[in-house]
N, C-alpha and C. Protein backbone atom coordinates (compact mmCIF):
# COMPACT_ATOMS: atom_id res chain seq x y z
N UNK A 1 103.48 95.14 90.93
CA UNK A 1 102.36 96.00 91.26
C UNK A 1 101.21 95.72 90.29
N UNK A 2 100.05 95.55 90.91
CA UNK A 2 99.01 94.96 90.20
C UNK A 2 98.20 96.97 89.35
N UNK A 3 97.56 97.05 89.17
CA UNK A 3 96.93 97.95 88.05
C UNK A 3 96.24 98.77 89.63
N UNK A 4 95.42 97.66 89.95
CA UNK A 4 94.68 98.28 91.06
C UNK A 4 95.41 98.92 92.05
N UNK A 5 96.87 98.76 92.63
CA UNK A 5 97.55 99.66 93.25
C UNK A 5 97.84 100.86 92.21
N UNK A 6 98.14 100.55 91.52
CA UNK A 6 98.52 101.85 90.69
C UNK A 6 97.41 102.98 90.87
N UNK A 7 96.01 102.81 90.46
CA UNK A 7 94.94 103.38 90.30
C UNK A 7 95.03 104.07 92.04
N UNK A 8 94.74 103.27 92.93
CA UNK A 8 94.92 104.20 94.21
C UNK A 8 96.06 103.74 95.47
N UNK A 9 97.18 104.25 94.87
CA UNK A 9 97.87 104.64 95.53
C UNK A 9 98.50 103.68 96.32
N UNK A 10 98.55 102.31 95.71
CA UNK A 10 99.25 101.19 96.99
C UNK A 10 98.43 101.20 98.13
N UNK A 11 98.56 99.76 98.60
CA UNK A 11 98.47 99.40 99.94
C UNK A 11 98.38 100.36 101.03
N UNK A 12 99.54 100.38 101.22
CA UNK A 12 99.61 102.06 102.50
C UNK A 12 98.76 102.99 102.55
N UNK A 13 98.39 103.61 101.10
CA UNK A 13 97.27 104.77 101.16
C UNK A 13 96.42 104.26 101.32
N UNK A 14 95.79 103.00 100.94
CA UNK A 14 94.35 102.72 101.31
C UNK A 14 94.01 102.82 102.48
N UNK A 15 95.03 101.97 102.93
CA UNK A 15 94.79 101.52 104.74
C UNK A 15 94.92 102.75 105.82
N UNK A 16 95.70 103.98 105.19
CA UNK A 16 95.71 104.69 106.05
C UNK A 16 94.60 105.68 105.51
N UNK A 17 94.25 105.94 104.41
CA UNK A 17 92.35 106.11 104.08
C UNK A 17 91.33 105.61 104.93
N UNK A 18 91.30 104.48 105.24
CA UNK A 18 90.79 103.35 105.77
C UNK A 18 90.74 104.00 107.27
N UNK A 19 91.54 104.14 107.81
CA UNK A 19 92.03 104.46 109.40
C UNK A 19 91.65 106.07 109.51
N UNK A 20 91.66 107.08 108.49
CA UNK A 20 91.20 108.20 108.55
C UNK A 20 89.58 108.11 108.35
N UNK A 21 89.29 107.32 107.84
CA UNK A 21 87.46 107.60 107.89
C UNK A 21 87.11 106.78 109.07
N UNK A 22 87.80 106.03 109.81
CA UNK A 22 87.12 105.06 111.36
C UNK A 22 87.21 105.94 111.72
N UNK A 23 88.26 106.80 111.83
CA UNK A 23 88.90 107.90 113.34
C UNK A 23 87.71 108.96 113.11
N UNK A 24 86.66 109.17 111.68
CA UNK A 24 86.29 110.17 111.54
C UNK A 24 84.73 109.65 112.14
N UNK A 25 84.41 108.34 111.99
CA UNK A 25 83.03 108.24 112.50
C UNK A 25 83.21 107.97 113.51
N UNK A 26 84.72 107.40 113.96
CA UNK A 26 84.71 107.37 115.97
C UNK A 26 84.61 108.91 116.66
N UNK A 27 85.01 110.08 115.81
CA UNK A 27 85.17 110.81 116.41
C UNK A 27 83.43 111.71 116.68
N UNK A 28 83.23 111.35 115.19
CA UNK A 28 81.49 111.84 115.31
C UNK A 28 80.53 110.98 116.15
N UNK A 29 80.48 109.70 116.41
CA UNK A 29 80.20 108.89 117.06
C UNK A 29 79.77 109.27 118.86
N UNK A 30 81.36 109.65 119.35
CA UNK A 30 81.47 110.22 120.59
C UNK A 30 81.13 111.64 120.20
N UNK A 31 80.83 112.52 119.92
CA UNK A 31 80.06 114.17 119.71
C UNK A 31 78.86 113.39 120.12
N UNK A 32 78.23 112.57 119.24
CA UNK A 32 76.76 112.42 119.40
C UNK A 32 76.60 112.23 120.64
N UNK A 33 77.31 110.91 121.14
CA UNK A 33 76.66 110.68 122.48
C UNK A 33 76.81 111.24 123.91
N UNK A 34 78.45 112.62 123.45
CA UNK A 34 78.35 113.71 124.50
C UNK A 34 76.98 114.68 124.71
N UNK A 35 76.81 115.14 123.24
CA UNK A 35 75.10 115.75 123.17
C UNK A 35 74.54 115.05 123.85
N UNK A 36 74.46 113.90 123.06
CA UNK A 36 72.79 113.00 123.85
C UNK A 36 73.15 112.85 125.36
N UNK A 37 74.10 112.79 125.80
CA UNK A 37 74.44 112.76 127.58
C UNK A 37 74.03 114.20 128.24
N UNK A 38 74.52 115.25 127.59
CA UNK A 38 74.43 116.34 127.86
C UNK A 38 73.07 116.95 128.13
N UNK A 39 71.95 116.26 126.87
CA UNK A 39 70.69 116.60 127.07
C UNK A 39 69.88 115.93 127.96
N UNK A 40 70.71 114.35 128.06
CA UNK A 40 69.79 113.81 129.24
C UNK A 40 70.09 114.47 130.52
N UNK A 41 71.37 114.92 131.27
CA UNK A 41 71.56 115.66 131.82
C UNK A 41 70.69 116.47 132.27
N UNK A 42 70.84 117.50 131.30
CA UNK A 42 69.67 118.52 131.60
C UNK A 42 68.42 118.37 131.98
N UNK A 43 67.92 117.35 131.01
CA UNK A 43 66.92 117.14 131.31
C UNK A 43 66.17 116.54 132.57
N UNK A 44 67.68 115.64 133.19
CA UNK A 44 67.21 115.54 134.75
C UNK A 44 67.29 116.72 135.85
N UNK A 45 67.86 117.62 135.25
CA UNK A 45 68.01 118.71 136.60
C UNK A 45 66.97 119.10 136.44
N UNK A 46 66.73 119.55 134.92
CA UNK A 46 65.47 120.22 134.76
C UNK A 46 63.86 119.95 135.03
N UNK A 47 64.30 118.39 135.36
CA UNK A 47 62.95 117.62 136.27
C UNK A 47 63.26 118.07 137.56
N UNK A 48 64.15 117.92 138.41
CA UNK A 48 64.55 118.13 139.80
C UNK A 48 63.80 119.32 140.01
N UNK A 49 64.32 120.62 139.02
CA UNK A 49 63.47 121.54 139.52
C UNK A 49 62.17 121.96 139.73
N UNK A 50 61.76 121.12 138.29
CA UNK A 50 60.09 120.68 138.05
C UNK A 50 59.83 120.10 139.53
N UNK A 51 60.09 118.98 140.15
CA UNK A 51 59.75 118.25 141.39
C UNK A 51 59.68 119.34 142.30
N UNK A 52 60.83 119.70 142.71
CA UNK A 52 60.77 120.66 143.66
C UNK A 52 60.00 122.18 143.60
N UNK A 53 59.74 122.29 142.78
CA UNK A 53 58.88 124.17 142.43
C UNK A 53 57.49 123.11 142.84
N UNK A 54 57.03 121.97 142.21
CA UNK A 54 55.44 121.72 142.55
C UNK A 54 55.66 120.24 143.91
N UNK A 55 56.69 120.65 145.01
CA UNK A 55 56.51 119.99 145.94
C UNK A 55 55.81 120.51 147.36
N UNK A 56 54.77 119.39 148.26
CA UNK A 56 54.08 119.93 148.81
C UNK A 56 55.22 120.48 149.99
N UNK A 57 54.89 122.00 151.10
CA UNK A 57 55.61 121.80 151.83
C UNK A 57 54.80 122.45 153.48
């Protein structure tokens, strides 16, 4: 065992360190782009209705 495992924790802990902070920006990653879907969303109905309230009839 080299010094530098000693200091943190072997191999194993790193990597599964490693795999806990991906999972943590994959997981924030997908939040963001449910929001940002969510608002584009809206924002098209919320044109639809815009269209239709100032359509001629």
């Amino acid at each position: 065992m080299t010094e530098d495992d000693q200091d943190h924790g072997g191999a194993g802990q790193r990597s599964a360190a490693q795999q806990e902070k991906w999972k943590a920006k994959g997981v924030a990653l997908r939040a963001f782009f449910y929001i940002a879907g969510t608002h584009v969303f809206a924002a098209f109905v919320m044109l639809l209705f815009y269209l239709g309230e100032h359509a001629q009839k």
